[in-house]
C-alpha atoms as a PDB file:
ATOM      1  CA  UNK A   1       0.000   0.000   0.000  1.00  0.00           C
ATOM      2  CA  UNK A   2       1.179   3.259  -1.266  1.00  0.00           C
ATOM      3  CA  UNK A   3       1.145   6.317   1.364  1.00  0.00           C
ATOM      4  CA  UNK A   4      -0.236   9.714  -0.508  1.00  0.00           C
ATOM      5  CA  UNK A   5       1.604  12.227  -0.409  1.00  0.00           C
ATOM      6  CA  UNK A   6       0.813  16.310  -0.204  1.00  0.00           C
ATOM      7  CA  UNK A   7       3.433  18.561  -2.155  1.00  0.00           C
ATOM      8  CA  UNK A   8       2.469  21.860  -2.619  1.00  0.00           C
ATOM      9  CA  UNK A   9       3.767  25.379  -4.935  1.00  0.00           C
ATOM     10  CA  UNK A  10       3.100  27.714  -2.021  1.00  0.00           C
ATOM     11  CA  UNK A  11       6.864  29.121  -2.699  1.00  0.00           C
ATOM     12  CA  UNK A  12       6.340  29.313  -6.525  1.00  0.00           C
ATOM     13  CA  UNK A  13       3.211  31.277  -5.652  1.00  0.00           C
ATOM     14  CA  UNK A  14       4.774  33.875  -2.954  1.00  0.00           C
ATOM     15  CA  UNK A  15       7.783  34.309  -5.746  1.00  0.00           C
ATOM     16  CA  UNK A  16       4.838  35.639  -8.079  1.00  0.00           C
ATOM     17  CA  UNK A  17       3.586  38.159  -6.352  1.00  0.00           C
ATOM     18  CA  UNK A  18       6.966  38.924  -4.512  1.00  0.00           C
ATOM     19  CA  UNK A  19       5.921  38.060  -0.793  1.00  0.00           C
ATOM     20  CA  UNK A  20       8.154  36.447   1.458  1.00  0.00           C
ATOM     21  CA  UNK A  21       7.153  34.028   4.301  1.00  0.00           C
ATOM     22  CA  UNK A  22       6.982  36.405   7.039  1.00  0.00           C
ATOM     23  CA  UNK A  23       4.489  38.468   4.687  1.00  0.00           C
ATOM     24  CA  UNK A  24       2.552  35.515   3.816  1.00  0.00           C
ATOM     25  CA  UNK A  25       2.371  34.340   7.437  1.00  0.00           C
ATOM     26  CA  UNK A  26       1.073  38.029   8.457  1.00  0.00           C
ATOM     27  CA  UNK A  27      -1.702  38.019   5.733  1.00  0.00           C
ATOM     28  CA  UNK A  28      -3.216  34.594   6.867  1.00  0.00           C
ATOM     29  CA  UNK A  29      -2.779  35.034  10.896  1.00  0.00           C
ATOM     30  CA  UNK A  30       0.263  32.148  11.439  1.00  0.00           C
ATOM     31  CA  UNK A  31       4.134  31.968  11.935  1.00  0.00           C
ATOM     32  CA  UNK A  32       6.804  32.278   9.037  1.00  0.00           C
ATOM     33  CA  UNK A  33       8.052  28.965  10.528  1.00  0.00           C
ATOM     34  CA  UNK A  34       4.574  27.524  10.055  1.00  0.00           C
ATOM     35  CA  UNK A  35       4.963  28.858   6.526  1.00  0.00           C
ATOM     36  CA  UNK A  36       8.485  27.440   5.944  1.00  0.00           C
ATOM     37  CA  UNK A  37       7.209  23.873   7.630  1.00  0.00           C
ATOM     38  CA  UNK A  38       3.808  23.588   5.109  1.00  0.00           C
ATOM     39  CA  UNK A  39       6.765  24.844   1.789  1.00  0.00           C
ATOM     40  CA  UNK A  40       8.654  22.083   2.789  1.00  0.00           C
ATOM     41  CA  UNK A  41       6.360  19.504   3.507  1.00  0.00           C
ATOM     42  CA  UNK A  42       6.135  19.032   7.241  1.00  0.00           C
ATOM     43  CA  UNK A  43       3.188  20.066   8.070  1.00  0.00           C
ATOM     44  CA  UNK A  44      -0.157  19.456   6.554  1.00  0.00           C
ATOM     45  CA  UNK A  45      -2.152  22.771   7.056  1.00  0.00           C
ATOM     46  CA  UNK A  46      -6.022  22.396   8.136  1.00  0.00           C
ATOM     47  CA  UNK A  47      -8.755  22.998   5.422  1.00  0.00           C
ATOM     48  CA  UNK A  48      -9.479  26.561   6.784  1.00  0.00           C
ATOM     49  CA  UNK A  49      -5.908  27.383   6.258  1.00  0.00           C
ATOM     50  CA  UNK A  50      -5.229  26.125   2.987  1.00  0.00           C
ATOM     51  CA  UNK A  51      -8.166  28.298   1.846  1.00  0.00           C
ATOM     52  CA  UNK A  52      -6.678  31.255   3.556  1.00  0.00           C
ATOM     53  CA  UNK A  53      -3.641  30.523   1.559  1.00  0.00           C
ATOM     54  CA  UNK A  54      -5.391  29.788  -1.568  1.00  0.00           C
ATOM     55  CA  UNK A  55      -7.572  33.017  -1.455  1.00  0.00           C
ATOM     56  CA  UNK A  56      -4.125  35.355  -0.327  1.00  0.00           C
ATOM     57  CA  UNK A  57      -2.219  33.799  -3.294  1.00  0.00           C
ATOM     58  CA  UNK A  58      -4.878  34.227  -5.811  1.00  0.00           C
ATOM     59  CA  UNK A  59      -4.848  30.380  -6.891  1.00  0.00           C
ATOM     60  CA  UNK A  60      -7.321  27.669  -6.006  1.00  0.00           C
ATOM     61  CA  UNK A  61      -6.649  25.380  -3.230  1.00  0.00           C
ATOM     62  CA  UNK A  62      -6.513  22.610  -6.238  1.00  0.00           C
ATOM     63  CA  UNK A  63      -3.458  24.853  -8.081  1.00  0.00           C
ATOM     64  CA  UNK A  64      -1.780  24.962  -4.305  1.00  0.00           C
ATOM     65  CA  UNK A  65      -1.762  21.367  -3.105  1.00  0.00           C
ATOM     66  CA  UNK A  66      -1.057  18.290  -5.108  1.00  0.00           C
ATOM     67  CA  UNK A  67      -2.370  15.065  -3.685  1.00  0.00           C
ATOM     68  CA  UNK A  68       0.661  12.479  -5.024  1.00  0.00           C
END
């Protein structure tokens, strides 16, 4: 049995609208290091986050997070 995995393009999303973590963080109400830990794989943000996210970076939750 195969165990999914959650990869994500939060980074290649900040980098097009020139944010940084920190900024990112600020705009949805968490840490930079919770930012850096979801980029990186770590961390599996809750559903009400990843909209946040979504909605801040102008994608769809869909174009953020890729179920592998």
């Amino acid at each position: 049995m195969s165990e999914d995995i959650l990869e994500n393009t939060i980074k290649v999303q900040r980098a097009k609208i020139n944010l940084t973590q920190e900024q990112l963080a600020d705009l949805v109400g968490v840490t930079r290091k919770t930012i850096n830990t979801i980029e990186n794989g770590k961390f599996v943000p809750s559903t009400l986050l990843a909209i946040k996210l979504a909605r801040v970076l102008g994608v769809t939750v869909e174009e953020l997070f890729i179920l592998k």
